[in-house]
Protein backbone atom coordinates (compact mmCIF):
# COMPACT_ATOMS: atom_id res chain seq x y z
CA UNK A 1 123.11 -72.23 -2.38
CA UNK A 2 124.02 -74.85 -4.75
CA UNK A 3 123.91 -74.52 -8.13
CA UNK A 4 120.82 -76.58 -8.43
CA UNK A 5 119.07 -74.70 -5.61
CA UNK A 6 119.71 -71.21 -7.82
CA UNK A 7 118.11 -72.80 -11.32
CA UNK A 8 115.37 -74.46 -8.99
CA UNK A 9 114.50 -70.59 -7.29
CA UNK A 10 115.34 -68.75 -10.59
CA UNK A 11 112.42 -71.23 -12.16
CA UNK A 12 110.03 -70.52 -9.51
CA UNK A 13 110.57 -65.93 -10.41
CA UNK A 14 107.63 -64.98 -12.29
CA UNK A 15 109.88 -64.23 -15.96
CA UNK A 16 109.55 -60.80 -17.06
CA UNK A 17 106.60 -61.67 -19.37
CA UNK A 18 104.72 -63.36 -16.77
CA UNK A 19 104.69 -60.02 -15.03
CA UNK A 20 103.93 -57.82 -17.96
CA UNK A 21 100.80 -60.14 -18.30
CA UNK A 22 100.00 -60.01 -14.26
CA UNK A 23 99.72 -56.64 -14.80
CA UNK A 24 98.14 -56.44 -17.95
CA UNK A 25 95.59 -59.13 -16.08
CA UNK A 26 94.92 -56.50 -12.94
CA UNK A 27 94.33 -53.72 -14.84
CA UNK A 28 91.64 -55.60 -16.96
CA UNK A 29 90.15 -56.64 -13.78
CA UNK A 30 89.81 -53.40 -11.98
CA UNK A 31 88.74 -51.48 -15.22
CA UNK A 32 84.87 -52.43 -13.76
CA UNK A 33 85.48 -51.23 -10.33
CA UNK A 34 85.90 -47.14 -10.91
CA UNK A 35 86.22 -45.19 -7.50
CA UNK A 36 87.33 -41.95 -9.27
CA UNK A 37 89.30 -38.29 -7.71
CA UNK A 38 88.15 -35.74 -9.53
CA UNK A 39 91.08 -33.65 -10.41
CA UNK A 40 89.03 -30.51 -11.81
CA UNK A 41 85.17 -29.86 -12.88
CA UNK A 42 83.51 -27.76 -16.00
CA UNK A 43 80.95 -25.10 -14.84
CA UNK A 44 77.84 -25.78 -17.04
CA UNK A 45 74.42 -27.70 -17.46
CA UNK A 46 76.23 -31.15 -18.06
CA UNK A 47 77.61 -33.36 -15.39
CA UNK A 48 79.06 -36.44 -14.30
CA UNK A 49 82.23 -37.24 -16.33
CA UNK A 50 80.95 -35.48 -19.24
CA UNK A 51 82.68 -32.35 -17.68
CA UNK A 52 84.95 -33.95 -15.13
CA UNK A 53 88.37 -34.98 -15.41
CA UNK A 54 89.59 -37.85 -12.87
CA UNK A 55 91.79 -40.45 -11.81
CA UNK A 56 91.19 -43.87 -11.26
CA UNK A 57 91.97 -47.11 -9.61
CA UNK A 58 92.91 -48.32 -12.67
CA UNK A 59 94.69 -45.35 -14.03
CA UNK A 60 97.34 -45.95 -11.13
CA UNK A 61 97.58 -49.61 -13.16
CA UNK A 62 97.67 -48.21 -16.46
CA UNK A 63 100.60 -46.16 -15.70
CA UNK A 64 102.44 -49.33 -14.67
CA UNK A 65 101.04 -51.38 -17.68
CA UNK A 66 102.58 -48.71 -19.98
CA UNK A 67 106.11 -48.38 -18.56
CA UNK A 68 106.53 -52.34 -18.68
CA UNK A 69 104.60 -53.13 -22.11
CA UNK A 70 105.99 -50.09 -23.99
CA UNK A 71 109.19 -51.13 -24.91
CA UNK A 72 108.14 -54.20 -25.97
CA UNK A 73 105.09 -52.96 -27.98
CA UNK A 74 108.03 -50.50 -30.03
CA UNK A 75 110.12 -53.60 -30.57
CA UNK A 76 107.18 -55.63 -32.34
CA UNK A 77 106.29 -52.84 -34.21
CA UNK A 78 109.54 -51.89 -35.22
CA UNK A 79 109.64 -55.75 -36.60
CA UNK A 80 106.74 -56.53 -37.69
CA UNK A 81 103.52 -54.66 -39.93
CA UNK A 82 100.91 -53.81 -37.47
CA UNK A 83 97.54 -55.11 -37.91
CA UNK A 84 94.33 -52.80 -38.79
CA UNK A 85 93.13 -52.88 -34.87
CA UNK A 86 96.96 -52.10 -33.80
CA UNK A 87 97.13 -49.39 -36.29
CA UNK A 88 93.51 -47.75 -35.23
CA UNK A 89 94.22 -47.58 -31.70
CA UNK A 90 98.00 -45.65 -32.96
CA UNK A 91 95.74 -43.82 -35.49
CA UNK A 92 93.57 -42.05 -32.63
CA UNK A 93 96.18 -41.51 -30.31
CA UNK A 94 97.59 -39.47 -33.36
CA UNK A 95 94.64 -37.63 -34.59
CA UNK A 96 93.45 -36.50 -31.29
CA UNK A 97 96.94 -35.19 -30.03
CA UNK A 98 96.49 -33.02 -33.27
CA UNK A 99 93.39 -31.70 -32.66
CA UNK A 100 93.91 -31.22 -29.15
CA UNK A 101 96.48 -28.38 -29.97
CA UNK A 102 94.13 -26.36 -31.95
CA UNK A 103 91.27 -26.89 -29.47
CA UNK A 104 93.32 -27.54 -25.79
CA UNK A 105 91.18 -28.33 -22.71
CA UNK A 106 92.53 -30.58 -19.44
CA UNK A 107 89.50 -33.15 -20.53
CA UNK A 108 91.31 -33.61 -24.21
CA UNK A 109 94.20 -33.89 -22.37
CA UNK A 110 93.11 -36.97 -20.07
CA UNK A 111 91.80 -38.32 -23.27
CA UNK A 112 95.15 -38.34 -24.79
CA UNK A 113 96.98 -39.59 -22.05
CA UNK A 114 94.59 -42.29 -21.60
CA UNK A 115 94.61 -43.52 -25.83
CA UNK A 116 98.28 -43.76 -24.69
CA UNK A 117 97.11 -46.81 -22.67
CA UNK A 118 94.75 -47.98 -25.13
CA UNK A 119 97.26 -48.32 -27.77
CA UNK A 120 100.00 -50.15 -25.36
CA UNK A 121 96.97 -52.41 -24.33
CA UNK A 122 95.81 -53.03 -28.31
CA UNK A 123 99.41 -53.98 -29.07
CA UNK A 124 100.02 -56.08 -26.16
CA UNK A 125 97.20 -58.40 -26.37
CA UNK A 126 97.52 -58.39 -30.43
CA UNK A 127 100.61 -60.48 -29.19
CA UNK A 128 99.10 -63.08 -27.49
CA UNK A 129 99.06 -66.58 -27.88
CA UNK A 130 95.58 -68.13 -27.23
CA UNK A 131 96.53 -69.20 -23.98
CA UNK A 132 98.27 -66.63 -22.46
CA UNK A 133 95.21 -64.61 -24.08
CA UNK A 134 93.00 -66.27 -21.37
CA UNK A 135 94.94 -66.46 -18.76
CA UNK A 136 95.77 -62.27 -19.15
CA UNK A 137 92.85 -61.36 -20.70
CA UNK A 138 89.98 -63.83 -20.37
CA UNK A 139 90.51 -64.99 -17.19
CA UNK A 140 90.80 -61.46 -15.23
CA UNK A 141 87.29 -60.24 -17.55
CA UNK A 142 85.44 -63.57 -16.81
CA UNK A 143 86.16 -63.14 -13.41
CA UNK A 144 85.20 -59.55 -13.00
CA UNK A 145 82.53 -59.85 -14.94
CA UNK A 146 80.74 -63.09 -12.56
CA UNK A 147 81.62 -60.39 -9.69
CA UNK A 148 79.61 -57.42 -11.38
CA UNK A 149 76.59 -59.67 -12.42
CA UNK A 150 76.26 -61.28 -8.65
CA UNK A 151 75.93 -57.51 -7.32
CA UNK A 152 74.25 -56.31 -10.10
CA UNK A 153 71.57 -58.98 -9.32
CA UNK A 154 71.88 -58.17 -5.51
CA UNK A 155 71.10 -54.22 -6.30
CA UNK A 156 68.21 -54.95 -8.32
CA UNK A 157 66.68 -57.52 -5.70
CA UNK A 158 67.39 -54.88 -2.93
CA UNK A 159 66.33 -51.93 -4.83
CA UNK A 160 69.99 -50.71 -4.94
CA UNK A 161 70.52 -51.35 -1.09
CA UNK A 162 74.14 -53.15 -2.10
CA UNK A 163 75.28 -49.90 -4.27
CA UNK A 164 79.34 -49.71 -2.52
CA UNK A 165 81.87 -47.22 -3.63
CA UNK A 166 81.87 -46.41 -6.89
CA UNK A 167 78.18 -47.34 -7.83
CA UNK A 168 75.71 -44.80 -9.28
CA UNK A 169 74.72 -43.03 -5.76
CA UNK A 170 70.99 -42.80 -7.53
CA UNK A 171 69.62 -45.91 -9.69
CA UNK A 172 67.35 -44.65 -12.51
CA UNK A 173 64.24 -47.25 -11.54
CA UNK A 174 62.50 -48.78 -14.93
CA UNK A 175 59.30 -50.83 -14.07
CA UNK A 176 59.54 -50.61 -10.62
CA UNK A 177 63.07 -52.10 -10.94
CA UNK A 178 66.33 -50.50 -10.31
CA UNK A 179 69.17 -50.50 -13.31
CA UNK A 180 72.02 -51.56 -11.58
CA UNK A 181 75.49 -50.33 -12.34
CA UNK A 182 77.40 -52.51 -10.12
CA UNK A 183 80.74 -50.68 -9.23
CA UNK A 184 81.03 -48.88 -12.65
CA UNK A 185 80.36 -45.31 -13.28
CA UNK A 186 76.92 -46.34 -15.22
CA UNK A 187 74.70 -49.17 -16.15
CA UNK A 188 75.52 -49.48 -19.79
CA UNK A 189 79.44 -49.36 -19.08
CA UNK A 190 78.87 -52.28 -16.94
CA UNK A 191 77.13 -53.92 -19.82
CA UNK A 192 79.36 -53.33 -22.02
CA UNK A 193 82.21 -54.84 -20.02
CA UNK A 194 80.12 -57.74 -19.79
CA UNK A 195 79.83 -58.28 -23.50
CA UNK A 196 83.13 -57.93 -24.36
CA UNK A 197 84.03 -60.28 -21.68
CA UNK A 198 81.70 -63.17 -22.44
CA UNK A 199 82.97 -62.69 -26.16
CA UNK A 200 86.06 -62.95 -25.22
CA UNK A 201 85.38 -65.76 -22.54
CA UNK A 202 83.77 -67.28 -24.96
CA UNK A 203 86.94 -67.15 -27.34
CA UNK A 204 89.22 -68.34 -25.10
CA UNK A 205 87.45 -70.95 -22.73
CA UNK A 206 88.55 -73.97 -24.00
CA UNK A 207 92.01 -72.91 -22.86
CA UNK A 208 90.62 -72.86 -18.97
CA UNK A 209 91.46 -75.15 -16.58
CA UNK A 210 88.20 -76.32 -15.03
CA UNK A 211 84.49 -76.80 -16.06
CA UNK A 212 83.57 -74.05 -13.21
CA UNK A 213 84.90 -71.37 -15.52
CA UNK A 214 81.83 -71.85 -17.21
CA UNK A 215 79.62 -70.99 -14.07
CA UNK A 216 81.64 -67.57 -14.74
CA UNK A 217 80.72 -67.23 -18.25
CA UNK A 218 76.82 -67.49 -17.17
CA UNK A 219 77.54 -65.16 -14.37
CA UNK A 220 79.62 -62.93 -16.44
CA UNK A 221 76.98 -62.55 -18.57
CA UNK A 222 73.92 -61.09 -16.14
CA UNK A 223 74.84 -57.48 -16.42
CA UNK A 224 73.53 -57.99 -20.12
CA UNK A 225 70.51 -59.03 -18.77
CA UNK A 226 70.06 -56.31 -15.85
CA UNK A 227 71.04 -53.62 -18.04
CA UNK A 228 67.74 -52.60 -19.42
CA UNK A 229 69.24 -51.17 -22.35
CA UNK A 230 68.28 -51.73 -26.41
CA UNK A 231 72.14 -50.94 -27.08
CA UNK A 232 72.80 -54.40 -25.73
CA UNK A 233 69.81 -55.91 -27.26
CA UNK A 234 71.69 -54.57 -30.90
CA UNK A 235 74.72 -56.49 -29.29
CA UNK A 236 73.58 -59.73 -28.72
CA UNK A 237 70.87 -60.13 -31.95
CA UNK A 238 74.42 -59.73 -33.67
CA UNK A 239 76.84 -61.89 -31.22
CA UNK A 240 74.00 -64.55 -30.50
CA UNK A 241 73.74 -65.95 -33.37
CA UNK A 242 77.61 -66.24 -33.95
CA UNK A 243 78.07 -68.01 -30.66
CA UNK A 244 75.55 -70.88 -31.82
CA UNK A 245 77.08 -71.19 -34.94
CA UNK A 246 80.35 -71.63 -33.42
CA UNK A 247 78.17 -74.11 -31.13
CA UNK A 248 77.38 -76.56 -33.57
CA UNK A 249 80.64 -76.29 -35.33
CA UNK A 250 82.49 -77.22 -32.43
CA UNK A 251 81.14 -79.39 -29.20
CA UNK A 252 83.30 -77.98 -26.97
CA UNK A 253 81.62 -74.68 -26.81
CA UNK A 254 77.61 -75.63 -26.55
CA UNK A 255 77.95 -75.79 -22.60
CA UNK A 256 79.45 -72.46 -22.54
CA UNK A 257 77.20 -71.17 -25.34
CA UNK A 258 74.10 -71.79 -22.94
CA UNK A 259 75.99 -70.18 -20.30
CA UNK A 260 75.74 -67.32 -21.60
CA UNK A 261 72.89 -67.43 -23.11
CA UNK A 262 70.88 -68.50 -19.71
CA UNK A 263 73.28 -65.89 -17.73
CA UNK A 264 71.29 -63.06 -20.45
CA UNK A 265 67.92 -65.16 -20.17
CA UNK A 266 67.14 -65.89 -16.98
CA UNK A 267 67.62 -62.39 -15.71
CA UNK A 268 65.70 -60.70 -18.56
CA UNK A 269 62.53 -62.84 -17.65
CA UNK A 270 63.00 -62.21 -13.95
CA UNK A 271 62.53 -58.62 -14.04
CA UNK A 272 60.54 -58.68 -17.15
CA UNK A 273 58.37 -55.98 -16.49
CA UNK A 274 61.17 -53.49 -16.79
CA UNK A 275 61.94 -54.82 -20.31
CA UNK A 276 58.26 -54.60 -21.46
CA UNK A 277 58.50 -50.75 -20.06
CA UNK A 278 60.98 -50.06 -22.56
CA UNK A 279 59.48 -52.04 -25.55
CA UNK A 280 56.39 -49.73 -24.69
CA UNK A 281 58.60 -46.75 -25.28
CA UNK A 282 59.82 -47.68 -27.98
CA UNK A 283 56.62 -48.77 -29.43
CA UNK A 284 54.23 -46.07 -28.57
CA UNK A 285 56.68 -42.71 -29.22
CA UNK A 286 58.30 -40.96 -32.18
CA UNK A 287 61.34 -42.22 -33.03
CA UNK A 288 62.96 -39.41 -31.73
CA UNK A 289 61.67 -39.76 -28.15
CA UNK A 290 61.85 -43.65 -28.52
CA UNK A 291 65.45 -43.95 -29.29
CA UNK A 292 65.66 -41.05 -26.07
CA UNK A 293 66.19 -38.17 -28.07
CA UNK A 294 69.10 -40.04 -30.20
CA UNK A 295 67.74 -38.18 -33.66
CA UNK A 296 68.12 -35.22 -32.09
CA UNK A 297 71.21 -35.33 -31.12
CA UNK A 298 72.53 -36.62 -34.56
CA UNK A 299 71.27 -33.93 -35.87
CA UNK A 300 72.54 -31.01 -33.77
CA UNK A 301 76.02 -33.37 -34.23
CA UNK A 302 75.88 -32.55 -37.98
CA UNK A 303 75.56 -28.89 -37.31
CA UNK A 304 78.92 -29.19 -34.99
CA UNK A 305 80.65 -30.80 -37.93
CA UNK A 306 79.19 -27.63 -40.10
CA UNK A 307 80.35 -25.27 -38.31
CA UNK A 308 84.12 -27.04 -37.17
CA UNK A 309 85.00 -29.09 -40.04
CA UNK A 310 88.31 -29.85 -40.49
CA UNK A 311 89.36 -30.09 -36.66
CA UNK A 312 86.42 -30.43 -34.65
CA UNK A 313 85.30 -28.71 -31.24
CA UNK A 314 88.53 -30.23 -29.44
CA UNK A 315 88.95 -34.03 -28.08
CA UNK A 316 86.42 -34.51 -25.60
CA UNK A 317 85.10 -31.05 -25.75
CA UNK A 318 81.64 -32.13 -27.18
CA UNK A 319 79.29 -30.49 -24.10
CA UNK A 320 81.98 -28.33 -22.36
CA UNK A 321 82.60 -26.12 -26.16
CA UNK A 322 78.67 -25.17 -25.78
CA UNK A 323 78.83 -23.57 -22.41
CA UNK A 324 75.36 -23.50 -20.71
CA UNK A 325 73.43 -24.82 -23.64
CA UNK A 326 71.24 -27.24 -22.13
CA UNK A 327 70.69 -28.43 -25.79
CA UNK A 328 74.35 -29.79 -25.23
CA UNK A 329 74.34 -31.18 -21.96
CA UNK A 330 74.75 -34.83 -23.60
CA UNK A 331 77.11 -36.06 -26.82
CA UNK A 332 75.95 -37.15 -29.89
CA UNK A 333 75.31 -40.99 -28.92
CA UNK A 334 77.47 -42.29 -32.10
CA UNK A 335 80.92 -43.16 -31.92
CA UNK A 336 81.63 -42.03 -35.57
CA UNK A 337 79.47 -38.59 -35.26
CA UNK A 338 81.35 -37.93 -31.97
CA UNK A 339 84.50 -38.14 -33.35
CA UNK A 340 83.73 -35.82 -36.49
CA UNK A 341 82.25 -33.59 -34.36
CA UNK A 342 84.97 -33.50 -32.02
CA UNK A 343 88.38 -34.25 -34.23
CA UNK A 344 86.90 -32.69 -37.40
CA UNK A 345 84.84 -35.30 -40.64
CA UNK A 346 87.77 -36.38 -41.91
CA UNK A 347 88.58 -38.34 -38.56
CA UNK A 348 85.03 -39.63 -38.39
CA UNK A 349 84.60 -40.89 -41.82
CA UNK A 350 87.59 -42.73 -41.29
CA UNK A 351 86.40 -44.09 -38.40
CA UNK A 352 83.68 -45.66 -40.31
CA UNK A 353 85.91 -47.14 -43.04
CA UNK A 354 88.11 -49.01 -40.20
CA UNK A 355 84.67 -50.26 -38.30
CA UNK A 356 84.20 -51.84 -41.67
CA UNK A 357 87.27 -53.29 -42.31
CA UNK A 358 87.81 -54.57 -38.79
CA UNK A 359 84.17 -56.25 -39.28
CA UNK A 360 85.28 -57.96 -42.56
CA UNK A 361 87.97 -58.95 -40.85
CA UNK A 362 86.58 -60.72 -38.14
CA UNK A 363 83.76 -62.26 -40.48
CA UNK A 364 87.14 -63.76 -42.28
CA UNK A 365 88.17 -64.95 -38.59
CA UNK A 366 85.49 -67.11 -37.96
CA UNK A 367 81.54 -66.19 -35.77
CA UNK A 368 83.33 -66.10 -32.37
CA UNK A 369 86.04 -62.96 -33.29
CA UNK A 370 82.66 -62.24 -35.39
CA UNK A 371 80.81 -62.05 -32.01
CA UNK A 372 82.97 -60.10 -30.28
CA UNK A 373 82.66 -57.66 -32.91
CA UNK A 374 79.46 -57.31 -32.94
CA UNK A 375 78.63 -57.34 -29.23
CA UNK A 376 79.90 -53.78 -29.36
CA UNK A 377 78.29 -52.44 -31.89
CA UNK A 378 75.21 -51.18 -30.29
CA UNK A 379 77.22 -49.56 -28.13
CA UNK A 380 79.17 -47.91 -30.92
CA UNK A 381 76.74 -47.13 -33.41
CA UNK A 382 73.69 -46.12 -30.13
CA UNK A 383 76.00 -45.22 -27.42
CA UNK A 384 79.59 -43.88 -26.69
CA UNK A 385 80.59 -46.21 -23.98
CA UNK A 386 83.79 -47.24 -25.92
CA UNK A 387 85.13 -43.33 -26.21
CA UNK A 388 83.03 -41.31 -24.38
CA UNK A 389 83.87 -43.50 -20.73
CA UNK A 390 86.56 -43.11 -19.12
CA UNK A 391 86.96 -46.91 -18.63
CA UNK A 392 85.57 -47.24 -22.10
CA UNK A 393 88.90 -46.33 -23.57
CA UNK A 394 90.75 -49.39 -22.01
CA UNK A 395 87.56 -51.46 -23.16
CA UNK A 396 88.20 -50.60 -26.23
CA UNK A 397 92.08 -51.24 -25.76
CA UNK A 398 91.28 -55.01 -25.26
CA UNK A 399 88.42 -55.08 -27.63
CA UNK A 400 90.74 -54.27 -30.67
CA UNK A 401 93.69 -56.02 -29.27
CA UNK A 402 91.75 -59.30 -28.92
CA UNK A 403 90.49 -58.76 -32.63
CA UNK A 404 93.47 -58.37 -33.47
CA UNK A 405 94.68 -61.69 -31.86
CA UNK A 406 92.34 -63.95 -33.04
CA UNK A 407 92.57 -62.01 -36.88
CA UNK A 408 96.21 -64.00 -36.42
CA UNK A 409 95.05 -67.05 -34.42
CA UNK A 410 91.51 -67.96 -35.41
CA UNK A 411 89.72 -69.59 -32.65
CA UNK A 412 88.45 -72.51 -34.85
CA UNK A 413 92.24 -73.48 -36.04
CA UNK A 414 93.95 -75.97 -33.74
CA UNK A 415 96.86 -74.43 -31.86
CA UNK A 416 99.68 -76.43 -32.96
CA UNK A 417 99.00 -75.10 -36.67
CA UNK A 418 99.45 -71.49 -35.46
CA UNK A 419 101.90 -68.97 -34.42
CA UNK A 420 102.01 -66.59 -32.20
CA UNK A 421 103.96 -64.77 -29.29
CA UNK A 422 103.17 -66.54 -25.67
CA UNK A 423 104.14 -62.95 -23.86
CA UNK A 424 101.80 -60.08 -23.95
């Protein structure tokens, strides 16, 4: 081979970086496809993953992801101050390895070793150049996203007849309509995917190659619609309006805008019914029953945190601590409350401070980091998708890491004014 030949073949290697983010990219895609092997089960009246502890596809990648990100994630923060996302992700890695050893149970332990990924995932993408942050991160979620809302429309047209391998093996029906889950472990996961991946899509589009990608964005965006769920209603009264003032800012963005907006629409009026069935519940109950017994579980929260202040019941201990209580066959459906009650109220009142400071940072960062923001925060402040989940905890890897990005490379800023690292 002559020396020409060898530069020509070494340019045509992936570089190292290239596979760090092909990596980074497959485990973002596969995060929505969960085919788990449960490794052991709690006896007691809870089930699903509340008491189980697994392994999935995407574990296998995470695994991978770590041992080729991590030594570049301790480099940058060995040179450089972390951001407030970076050092949140770090912050509950740390706080729940502490509590786990005064409260020690194999489901705190799968917790811990999975905030190990969330934190090499938060620091990655916090890295990213706006390019290379769509073609690692908004690519792979845009993609996965279009795949999920195709079959999540095919379930609910078929009355769940497509469910495949890891899809809910019984749909909860809602005016005489199935909620699809798609291939995740349950409906609102799946919708939460979807909203962090249109607000990132929606971030990083402009940096795509073709017009179709936009097709994905709608597409992406139909498991918002299909999900049936006032947590993602929350979501988008607070992303919506972001993405249309970042519309008529900036021209580029008003096709993708109505993407996503018709990808939420079009389903929501197609199986309308079921969305009148729950604005009749929510209209005609207590609040308590009408936010599906949500009060009631703040409150027996509270007396958790009473009675286990400083540490908590244990990471991920929340129904497992309380045996056979049926009053305790579900967690507190607040991010914030779950973690005082689990890691003790110091760690949830902190919690809330960083929420806030992350928000006023991405109102500083302009309505599309805004967005993606807020298109979690029904989820966060209603539900526990983003800690509770298994694949919630890489979710919420790439949410803060993508904050974190675009806190350092607003999307409204022209590239060529900006720095930023091109590798993950």
């Amino acid at each position: 081979m002559t020396p020409a030949e060898a530069r020509a073949a070494a340019r045509a290697r992936p570089s190292d970086d290239q596979v760090r983010g092909m990596v980074l990219a497959a485990v973002l895609f596969l995060i929505s496809y969960e085919v788990p092997t449960i490794l052991t089960e709690y006896p007691g009246s809870a089930g699903g993953f509340s008491r189980l502890v697994t392994i999935d596809l995407y574990d296998v990648g995470l695994v991978v992801l770590v041992a080729v990100h991590l030594p570049g994630v301790i480099g940058r923060l060995r040179r450089h101050r972390p951001g407030i996302a970076v050092v949140a992700a770090i912050g509950l890695l740390a706080t729940t390895g502490a509590t786990l050893a005064f409260s020690p149970s194999w489901r705190g332990l799968a917790l811990l070793v999975r905030l190990v990924g969330t934190a090499v995932i938060t620091s990655a993408i916090a890295a990213l150049d706006r390019r290379s942050l769509w073609t690692y991160v908004g690519a792979p979620l845009v993609a996965a996203a279009a795949l999920q809302g195709i079959l999540a429309l095919g379930q609910c047209l078929t009355d769940g007849a497509l469910a495949v391998p890891g899809a809910a093996s019984v749909f909860e029906e809602i005016g005489n309509t199935i909620r699809p889950a798609g291939t995740s472990s349950h409906p609102y996961m799946l919708a939460t995917y979807s909203l962090v991946a249109v607000s990132i899509g929606m971030i990083t589009i402009r940096q795509a190659a073709s017009r179709w990608w936009i097709v994905g964005l709608g597409l992406a965006a139909m498991p918002i619609g299909l999900s049936f769920s006032r947590a993602a209603v929350a979501g988008v009264a607070i992303a919506g309006p972001a993405w249309l003032i970042a519309a008529v800012r900036t021209r580029s963005l008003r096709r993708p805008a109505a993407a996503v907006m018709l990808g939420i629409v079009l389903p929501t009026i197609l199986f309308l019914p079921a969305w009148l069935e729950r604005v009749n519940d929510s209209a005609t109950t207590d609040l308590n029953t009408a936010t599906t017994l949500r009060v009631e579980l703040m409150e027996r929260s509270i007396e958790v945190m009473r009675a286990h202040p400083v540490v908590g019941v244990g990471p991920w201990r929340y129904v497992i601590d309380h045996g056979e209580d049926p009053d305790f066959r579900l967690p507190v459906h607040n991010v914030p409350f779950l973690l005082g009650a689990e890691q003790g109220i110091t760690v949830g009142v902190a919690s809330i401070v960083v929420l806030i400071a992350i928000g006023l940072g991405a109102i500083r960062s302009g309505p599309l980091t805004f967005a993606l923001f807020g298109s979690v925060m029904g989820f966060t402040l209603f539900d526990v998708t983003l800690y509770w989940y298994p694949a919630g905890l890489v979710v919420l890897g790439v949410w803060l890491g993508t904050l974190a990005a675009t806190r350092r490379d607003p999307p409204g800023i022209p590239a060529s004014r900006v720095g930023g690292e091109a590798h993950p």
